[in-house]
N, C-alpha and C. Protein backbone atom coordinates (compact mmCIF):
# COMPACT_ATOMS: atom_id res chain seq x y z
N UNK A 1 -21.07 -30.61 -32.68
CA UNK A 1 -20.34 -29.59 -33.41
C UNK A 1 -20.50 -28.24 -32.74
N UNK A 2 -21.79 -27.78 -31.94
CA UNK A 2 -22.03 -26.99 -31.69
C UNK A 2 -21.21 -26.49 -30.51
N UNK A 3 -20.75 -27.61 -29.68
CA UNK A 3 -20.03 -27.79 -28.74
C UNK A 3 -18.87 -27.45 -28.74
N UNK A 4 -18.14 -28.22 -29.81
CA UNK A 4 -16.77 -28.05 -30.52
C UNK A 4 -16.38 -26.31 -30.45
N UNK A 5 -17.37 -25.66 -31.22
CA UNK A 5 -17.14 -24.45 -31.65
C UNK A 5 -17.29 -23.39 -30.69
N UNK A 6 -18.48 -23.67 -29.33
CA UNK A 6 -18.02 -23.16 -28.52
C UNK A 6 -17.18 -23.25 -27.17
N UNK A 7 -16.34 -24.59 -27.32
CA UNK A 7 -15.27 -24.64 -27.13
C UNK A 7 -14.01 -23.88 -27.72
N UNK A 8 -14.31 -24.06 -28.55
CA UNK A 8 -12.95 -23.10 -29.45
C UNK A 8 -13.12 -21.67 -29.46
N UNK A 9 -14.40 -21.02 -28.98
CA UNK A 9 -14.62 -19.78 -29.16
C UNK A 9 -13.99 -19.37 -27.94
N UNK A 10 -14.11 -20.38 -26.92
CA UNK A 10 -13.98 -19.77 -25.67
C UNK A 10 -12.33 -20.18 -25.08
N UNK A 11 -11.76 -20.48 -26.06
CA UNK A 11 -10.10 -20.96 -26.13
C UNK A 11 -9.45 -19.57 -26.69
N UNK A 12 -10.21 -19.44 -27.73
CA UNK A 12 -9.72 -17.53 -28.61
C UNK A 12 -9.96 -16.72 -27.68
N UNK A 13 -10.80 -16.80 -27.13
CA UNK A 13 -11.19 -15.32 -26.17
C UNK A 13 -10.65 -15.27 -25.24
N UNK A 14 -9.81 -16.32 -24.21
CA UNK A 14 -9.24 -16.15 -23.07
C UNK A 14 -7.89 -15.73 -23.53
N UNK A 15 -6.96 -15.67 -24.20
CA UNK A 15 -6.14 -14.85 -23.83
C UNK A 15 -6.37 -13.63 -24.61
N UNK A 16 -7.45 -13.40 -25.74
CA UNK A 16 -7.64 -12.34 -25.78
C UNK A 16 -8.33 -11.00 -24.88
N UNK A 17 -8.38 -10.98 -23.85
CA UNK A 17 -9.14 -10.41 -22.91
C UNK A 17 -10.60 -10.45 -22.47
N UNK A 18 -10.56 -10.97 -21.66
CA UNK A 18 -12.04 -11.34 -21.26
C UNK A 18 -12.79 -10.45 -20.86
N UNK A 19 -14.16 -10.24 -21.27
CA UNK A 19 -14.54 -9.05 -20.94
C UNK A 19 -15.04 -8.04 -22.18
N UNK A 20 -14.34 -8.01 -23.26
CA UNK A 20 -14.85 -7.48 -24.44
C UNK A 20 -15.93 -6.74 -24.84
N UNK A 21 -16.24 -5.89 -25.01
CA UNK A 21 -17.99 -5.68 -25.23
C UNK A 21 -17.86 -5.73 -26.45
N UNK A 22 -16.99 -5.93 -27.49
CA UNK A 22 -17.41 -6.34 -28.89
C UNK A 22 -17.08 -8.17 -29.02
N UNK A 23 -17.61 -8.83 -29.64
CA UNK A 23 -17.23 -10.33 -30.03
C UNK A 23 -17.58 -10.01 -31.45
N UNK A 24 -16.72 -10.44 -32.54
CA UNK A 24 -16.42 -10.55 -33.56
C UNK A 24 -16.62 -11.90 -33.96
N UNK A 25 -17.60 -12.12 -35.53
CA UNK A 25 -17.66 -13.57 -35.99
C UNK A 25 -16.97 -13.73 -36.89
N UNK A 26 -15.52 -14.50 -36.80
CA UNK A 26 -14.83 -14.70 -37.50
C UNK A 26 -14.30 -15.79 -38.39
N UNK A 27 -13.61 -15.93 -39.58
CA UNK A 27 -13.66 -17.35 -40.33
C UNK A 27 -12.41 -17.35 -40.14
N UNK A 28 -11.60 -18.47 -39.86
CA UNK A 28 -10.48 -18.97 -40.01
C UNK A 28 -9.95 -19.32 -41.93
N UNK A 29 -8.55 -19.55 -42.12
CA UNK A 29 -8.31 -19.67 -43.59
C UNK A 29 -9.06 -20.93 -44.02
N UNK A 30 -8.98 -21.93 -42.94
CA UNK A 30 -9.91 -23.07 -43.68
C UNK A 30 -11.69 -22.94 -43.55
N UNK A 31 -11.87 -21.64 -43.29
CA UNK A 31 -12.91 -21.58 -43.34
C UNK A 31 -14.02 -22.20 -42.47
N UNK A 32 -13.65 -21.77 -41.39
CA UNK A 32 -14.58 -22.42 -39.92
C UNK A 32 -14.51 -20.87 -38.78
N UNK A 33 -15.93 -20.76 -38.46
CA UNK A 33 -16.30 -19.62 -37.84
C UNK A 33 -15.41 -19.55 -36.36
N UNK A 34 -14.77 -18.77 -35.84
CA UNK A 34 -14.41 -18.54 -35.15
C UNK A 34 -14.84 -17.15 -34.30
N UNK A 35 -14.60 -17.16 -32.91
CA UNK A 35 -15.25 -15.68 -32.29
C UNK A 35 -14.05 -15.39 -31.56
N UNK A 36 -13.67 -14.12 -31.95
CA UNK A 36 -12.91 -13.14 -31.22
C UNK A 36 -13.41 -11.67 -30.39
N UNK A 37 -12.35 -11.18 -29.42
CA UNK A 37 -12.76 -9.81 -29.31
C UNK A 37 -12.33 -8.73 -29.98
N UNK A 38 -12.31 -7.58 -30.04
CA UNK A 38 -12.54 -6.83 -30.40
C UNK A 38 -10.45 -6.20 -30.44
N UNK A 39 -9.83 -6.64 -29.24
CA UNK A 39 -8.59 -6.60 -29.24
C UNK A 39 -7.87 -7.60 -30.43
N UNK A 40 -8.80 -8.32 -30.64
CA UNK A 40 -7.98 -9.37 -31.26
C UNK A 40 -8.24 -9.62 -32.61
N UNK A 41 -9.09 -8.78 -33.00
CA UNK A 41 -9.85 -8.51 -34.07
C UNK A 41 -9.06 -7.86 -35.66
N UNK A 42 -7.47 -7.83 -34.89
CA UNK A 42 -6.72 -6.67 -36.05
C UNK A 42 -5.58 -8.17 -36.34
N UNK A 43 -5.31 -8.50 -35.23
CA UNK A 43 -4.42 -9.49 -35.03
C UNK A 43 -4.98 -10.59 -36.23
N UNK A 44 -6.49 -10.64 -36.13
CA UNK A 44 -6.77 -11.99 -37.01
C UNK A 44 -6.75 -11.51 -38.44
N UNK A 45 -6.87 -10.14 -38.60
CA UNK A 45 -6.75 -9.60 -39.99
C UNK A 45 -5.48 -9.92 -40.71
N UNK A 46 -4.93 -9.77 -40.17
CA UNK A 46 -3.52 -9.51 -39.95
C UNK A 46 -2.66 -11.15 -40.69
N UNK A 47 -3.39 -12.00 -40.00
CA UNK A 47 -3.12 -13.56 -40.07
C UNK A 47 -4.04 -14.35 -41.16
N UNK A 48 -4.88 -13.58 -41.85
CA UNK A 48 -5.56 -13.97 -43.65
C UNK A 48 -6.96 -14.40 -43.20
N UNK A 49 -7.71 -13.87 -41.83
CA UNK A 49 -8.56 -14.29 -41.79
C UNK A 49 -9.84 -13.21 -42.39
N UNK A 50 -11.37 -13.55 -42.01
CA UNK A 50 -12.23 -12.15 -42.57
C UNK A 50 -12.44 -12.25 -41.52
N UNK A 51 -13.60 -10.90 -41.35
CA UNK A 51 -14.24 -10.35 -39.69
C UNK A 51 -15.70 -10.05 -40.51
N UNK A 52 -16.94 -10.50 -40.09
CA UNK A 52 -17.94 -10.19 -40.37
C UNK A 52 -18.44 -9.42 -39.27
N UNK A 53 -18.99 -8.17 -39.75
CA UNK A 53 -19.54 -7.02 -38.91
C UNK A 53 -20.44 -7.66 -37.32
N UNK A 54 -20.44 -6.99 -36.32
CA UNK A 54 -20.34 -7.24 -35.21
C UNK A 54 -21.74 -7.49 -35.21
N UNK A 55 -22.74 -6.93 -36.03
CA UNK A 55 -24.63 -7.30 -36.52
C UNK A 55 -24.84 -8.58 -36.32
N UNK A 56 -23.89 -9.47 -37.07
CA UNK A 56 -24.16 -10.46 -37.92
C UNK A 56 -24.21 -11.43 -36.27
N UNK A 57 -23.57 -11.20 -35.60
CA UNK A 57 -23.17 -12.45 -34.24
C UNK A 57 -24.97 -11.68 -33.19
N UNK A 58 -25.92 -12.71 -32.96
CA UNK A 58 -26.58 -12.31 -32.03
C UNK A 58 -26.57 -12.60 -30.79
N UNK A 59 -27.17 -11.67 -30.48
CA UNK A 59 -26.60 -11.55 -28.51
C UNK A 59 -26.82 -12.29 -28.16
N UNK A 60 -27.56 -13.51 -28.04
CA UNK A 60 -27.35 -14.51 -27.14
C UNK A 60 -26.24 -15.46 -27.35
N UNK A 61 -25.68 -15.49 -28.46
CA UNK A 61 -24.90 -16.37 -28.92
C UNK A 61 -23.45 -15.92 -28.23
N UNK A 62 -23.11 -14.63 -27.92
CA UNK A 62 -21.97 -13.74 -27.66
C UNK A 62 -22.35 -14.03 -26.27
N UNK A 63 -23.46 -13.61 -25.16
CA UNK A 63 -23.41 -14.06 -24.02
C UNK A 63 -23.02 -15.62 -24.04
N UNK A 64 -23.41 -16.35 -24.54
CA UNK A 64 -23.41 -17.86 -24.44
C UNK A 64 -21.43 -17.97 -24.63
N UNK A 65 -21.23 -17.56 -25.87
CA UNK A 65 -20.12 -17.83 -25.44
C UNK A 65 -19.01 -17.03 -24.57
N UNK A 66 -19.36 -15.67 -23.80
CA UNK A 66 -19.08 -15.11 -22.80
C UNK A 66 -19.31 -16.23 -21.67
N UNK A 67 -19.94 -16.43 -21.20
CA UNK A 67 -20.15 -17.68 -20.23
C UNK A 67 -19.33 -18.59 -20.25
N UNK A 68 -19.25 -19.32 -21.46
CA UNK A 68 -18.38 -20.57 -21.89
C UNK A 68 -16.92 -19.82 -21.12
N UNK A 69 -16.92 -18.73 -21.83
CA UNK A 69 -15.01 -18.19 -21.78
C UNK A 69 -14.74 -18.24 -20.15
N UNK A 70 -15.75 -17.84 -19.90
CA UNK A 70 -16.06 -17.54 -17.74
C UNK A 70 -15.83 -18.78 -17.24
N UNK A 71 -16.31 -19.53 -17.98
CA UNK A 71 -16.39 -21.27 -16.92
C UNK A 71 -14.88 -21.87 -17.44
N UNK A 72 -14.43 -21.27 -18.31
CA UNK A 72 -13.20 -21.96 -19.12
C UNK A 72 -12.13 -21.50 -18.12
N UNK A 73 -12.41 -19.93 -18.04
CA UNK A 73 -11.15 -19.45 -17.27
C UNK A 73 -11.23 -19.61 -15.57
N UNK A 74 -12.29 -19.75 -15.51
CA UNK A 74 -12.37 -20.36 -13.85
C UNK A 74 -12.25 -21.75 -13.49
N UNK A 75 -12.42 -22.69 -14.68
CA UNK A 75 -11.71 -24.22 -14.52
C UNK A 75 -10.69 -23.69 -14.59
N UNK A 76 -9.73 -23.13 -15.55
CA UNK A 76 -8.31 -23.63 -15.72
C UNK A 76 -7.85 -22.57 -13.98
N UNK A 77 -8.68 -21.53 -13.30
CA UNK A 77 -7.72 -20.94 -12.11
C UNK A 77 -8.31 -21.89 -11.17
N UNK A 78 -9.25 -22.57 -11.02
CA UNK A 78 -9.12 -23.66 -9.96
C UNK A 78 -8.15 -24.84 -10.07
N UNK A 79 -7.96 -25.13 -11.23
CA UNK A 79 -7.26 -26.33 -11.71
C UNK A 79 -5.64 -26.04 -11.21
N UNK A 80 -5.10 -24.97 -11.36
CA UNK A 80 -4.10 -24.20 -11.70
C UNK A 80 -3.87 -24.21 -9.64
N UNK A 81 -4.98 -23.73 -9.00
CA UNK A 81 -4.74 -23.82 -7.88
C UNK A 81 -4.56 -25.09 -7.05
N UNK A 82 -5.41 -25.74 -7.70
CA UNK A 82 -5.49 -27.17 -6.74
C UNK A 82 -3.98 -27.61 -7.20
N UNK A 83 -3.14 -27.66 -8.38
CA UNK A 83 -1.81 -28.32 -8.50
C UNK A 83 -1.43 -27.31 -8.11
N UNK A 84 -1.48 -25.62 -7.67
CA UNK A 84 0.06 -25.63 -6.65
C UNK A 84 -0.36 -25.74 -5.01
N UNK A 85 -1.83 -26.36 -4.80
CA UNK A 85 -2.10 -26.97 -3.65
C UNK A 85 -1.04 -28.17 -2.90
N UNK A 86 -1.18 -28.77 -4.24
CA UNK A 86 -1.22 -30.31 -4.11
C UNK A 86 0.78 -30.38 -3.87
N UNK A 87 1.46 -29.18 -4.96
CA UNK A 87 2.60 -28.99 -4.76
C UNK A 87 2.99 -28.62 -3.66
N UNK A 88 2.58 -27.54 -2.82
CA UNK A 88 2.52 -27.22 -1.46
C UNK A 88 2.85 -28.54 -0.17
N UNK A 89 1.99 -29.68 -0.48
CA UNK A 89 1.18 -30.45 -0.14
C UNK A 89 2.61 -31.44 -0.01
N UNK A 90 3.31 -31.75 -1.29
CA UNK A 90 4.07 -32.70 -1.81
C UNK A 90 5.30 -32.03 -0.93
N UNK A 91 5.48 -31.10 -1.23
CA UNK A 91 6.86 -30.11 -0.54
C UNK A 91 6.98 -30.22 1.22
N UNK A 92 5.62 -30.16 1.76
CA UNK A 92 5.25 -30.41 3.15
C UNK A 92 5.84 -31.48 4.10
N UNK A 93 5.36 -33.05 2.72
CA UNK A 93 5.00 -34.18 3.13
C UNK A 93 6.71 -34.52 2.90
N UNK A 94 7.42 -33.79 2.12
CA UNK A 94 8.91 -34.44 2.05
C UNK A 94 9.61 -33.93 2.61
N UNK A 95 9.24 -32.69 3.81
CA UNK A 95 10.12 -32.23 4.74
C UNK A 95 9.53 -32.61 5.84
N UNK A 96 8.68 -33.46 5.77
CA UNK A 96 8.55 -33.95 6.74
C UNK A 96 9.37 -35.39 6.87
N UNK A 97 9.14 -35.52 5.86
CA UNK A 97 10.06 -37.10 5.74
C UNK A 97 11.47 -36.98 6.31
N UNK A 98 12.31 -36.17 5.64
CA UNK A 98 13.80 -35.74 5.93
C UNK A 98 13.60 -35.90 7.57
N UNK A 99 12.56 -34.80 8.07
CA UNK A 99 12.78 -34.46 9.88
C UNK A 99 12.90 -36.22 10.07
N UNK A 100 11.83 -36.91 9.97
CA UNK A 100 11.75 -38.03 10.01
C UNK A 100 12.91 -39.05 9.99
N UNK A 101 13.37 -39.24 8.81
CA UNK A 101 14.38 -40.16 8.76
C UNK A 101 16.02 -39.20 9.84
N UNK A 102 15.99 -37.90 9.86
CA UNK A 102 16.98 -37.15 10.72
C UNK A 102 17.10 -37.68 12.28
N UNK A 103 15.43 -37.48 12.46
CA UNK A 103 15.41 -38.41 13.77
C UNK A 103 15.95 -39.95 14.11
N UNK A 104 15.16 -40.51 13.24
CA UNK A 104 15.85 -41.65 12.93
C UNK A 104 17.11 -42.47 13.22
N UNK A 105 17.63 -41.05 12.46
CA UNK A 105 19.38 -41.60 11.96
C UNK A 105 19.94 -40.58 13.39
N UNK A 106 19.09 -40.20 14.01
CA UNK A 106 19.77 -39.62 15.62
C UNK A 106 19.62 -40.61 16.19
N UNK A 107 18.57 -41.42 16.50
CA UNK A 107 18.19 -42.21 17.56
C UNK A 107 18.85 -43.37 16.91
N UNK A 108 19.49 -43.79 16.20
CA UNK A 108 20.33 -44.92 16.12
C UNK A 108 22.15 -44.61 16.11
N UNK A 109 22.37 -43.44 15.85
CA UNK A 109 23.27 -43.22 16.92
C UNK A 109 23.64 -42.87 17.81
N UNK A 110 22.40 -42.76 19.14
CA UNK A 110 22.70 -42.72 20.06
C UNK A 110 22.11 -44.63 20.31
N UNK A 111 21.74 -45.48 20.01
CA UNK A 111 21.90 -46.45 20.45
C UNK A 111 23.13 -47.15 20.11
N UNK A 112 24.08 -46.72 19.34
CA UNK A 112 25.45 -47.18 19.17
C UNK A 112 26.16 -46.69 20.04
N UNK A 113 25.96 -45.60 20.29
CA UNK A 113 27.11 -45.02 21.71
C UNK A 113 26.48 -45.72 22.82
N UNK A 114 25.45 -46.23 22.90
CA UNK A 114 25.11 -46.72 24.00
C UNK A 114 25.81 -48.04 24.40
N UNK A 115 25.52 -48.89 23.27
CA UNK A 115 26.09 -49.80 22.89
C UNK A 115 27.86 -50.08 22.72
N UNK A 116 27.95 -49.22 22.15
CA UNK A 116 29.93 -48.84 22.93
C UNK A 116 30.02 -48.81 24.39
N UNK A 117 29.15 -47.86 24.91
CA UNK A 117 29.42 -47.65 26.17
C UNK A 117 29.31 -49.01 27.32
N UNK A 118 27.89 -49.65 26.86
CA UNK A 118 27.72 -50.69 27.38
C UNK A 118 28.99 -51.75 26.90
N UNK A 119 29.84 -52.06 26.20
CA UNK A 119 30.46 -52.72 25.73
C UNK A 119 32.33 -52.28 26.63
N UNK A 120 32.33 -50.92 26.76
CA UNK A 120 33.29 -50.46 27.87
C UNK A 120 32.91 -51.11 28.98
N UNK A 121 32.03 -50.88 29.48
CA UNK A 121 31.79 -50.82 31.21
C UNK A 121 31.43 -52.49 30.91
N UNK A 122 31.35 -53.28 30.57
CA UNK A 122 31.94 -54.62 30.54
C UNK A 122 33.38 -54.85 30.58
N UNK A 123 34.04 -54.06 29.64
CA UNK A 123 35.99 -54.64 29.68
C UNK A 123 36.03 -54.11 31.10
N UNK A 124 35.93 -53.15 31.25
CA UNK A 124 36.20 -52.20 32.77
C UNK A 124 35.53 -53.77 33.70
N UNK A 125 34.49 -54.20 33.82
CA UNK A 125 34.26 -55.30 34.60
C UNK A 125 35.30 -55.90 34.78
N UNK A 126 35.54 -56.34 33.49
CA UNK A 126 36.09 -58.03 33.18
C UNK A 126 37.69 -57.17 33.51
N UNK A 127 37.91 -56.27 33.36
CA UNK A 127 39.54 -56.10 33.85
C UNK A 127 39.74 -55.94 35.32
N UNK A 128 38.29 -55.45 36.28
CA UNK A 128 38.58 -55.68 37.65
C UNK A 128 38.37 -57.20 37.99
N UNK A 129 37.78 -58.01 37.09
CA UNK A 129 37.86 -59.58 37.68
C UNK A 129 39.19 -60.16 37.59
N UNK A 130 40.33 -59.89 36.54
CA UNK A 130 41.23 -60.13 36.39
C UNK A 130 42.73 -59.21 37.10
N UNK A 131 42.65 -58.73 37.95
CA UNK A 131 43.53 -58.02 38.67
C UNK A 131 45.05 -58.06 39.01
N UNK A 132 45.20 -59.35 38.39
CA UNK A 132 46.47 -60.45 38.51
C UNK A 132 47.06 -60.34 37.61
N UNK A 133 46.42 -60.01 35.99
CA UNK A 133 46.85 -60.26 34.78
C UNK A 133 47.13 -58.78 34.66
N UNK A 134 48.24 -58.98 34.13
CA UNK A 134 48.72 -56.98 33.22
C UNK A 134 48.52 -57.28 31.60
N UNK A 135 47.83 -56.98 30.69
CA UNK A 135 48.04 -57.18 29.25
C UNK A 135 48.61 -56.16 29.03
N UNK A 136 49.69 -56.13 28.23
CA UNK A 136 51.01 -55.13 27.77
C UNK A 136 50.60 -55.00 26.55
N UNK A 137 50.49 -54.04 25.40
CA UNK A 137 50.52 -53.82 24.56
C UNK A 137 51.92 -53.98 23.54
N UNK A 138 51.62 -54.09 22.62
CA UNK A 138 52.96 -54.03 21.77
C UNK A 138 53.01 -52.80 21.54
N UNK A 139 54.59 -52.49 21.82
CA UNK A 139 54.93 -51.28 20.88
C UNK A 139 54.97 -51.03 19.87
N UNK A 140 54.79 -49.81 19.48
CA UNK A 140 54.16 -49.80 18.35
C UNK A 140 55.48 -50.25 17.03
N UNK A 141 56.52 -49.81 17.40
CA UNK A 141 57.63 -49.88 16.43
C UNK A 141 57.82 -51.08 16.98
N UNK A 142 57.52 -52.13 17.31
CA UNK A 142 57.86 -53.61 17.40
C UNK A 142 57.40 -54.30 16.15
N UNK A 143 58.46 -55.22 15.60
CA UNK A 143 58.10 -56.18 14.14
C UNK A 143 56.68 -56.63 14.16
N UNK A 144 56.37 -56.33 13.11
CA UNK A 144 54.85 -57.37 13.32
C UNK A 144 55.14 -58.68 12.43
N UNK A 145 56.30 -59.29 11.81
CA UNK A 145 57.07 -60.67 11.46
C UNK A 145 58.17 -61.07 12.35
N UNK A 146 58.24 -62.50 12.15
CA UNK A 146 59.26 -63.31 12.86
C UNK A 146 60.60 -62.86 11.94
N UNK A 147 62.08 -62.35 12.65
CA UNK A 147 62.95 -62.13 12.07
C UNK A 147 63.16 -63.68 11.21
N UNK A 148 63.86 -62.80 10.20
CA UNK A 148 64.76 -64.34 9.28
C UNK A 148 65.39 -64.93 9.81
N UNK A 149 66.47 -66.27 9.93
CA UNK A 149 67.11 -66.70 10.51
C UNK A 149 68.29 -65.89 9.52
N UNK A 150 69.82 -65.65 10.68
CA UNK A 150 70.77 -64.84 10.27
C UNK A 150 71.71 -66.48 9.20
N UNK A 151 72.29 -65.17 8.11
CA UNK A 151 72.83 -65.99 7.04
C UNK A 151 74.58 -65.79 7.35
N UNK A 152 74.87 -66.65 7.01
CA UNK A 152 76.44 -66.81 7.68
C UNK A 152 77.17 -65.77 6.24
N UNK A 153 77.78 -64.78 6.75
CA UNK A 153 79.00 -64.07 5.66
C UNK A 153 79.74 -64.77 4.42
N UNK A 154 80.10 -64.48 3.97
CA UNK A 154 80.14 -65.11 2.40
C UNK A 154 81.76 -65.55 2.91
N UNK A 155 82.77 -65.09 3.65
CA UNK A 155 83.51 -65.85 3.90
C UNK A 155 83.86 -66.84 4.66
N UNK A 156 82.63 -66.99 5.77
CA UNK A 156 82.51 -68.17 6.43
C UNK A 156 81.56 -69.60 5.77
N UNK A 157 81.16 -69.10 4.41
CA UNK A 157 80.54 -70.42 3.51
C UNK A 157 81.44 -70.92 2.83
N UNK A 158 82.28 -69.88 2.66
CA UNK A 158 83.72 -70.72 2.16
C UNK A 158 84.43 -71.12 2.05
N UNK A 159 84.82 -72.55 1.29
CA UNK A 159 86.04 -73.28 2.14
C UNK A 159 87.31 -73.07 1.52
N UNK A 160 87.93 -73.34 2.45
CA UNK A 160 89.31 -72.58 1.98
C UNK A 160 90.15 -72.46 0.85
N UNK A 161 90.57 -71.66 -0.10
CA UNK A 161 91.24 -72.69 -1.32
C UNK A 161 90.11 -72.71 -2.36
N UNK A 162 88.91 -72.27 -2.30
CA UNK A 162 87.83 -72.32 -3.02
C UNK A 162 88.00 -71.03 -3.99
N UNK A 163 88.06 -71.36 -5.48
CA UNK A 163 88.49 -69.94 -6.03
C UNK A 163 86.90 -69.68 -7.04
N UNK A 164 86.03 -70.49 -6.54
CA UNK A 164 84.98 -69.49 -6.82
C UNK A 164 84.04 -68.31 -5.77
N UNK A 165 84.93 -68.51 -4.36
CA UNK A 165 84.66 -67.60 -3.32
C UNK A 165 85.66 -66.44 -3.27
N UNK A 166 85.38 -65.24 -2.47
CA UNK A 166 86.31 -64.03 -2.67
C UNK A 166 86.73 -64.07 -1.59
């Protein structure tokens, strides 16, 4: 319990300013001692609590939990540092990645142009082995279907004298 409370003493006092030369022994509405400073001391009035005269808290108890508030607020600025270390850290390691996969995705397209290229200077071979042969391209406006076969005129299907033909 003793623990508890100066835990909690030293939770009130950090954002009330650290440093204080007054600490105030204070009761909360449910009635559990609480320690404030001296800034914060109007604020708790204020919020239905009491303030017992500054006598009543003895000095070792006010250093003790001065200390507590010291080790509280120097965990939470190491703590506070090591995660925007670690963020630093994270931000580093994923621009490095990007360079990484950038390279990557360079060096595999230059093994595709290579690979084109090597794939030219083969036809270029294979078209000086063949020197005899011309391959002609189609034009481009040439059918790419076999025409229909042509349909005979509507008056050559008809036989003569036929009066369902015109």
């Amino acid at each position: 319990m003793r623990v508890f409370c100066a835990v909690l003493a030293g939770l009130w006092l950090v954002p009330c300013g650290v440093g204080a030369d007054t600490v105030y022994k204070c009761f909360d509405r449910n009635g559990r001692v609480v320690y404030q400073s001296q800034s914060c001391a109007s604020t708790h009035l204020k919020d239905g609590g009491q303030i017992e005269p500054p006598a009543a808290v003895p000095a070792e108890e006010a250093e003790r939990v001065k200390g507590e508030t010291e080790k509280t607020r120097a965990r939470l600025e190491a703590k506070k540092k090591a995660e925007e270390d670690a963020r630093v850290k994270a931000q580093q390691q994923e621009l490095e990645e990007r360079r990484v996969q950038a390279l990557e995705r360079q060096a595999q397209a230059a093994e595709e142009q290579a690979r084109a290229a090597e794939r030219q200077a083969r036809a270029a071979e294979e078209g000086a082995q063949t020197r005899n042969v011309i391959v002609v391209p189609a034009h481009p406006s040439a059918p790419k279907f076999a025409p229909l076969p042509r349909q005979p005129f509507p008056s050559q299907r008809c036989a003569p004298g036929d009066w369902r033909c015109k």
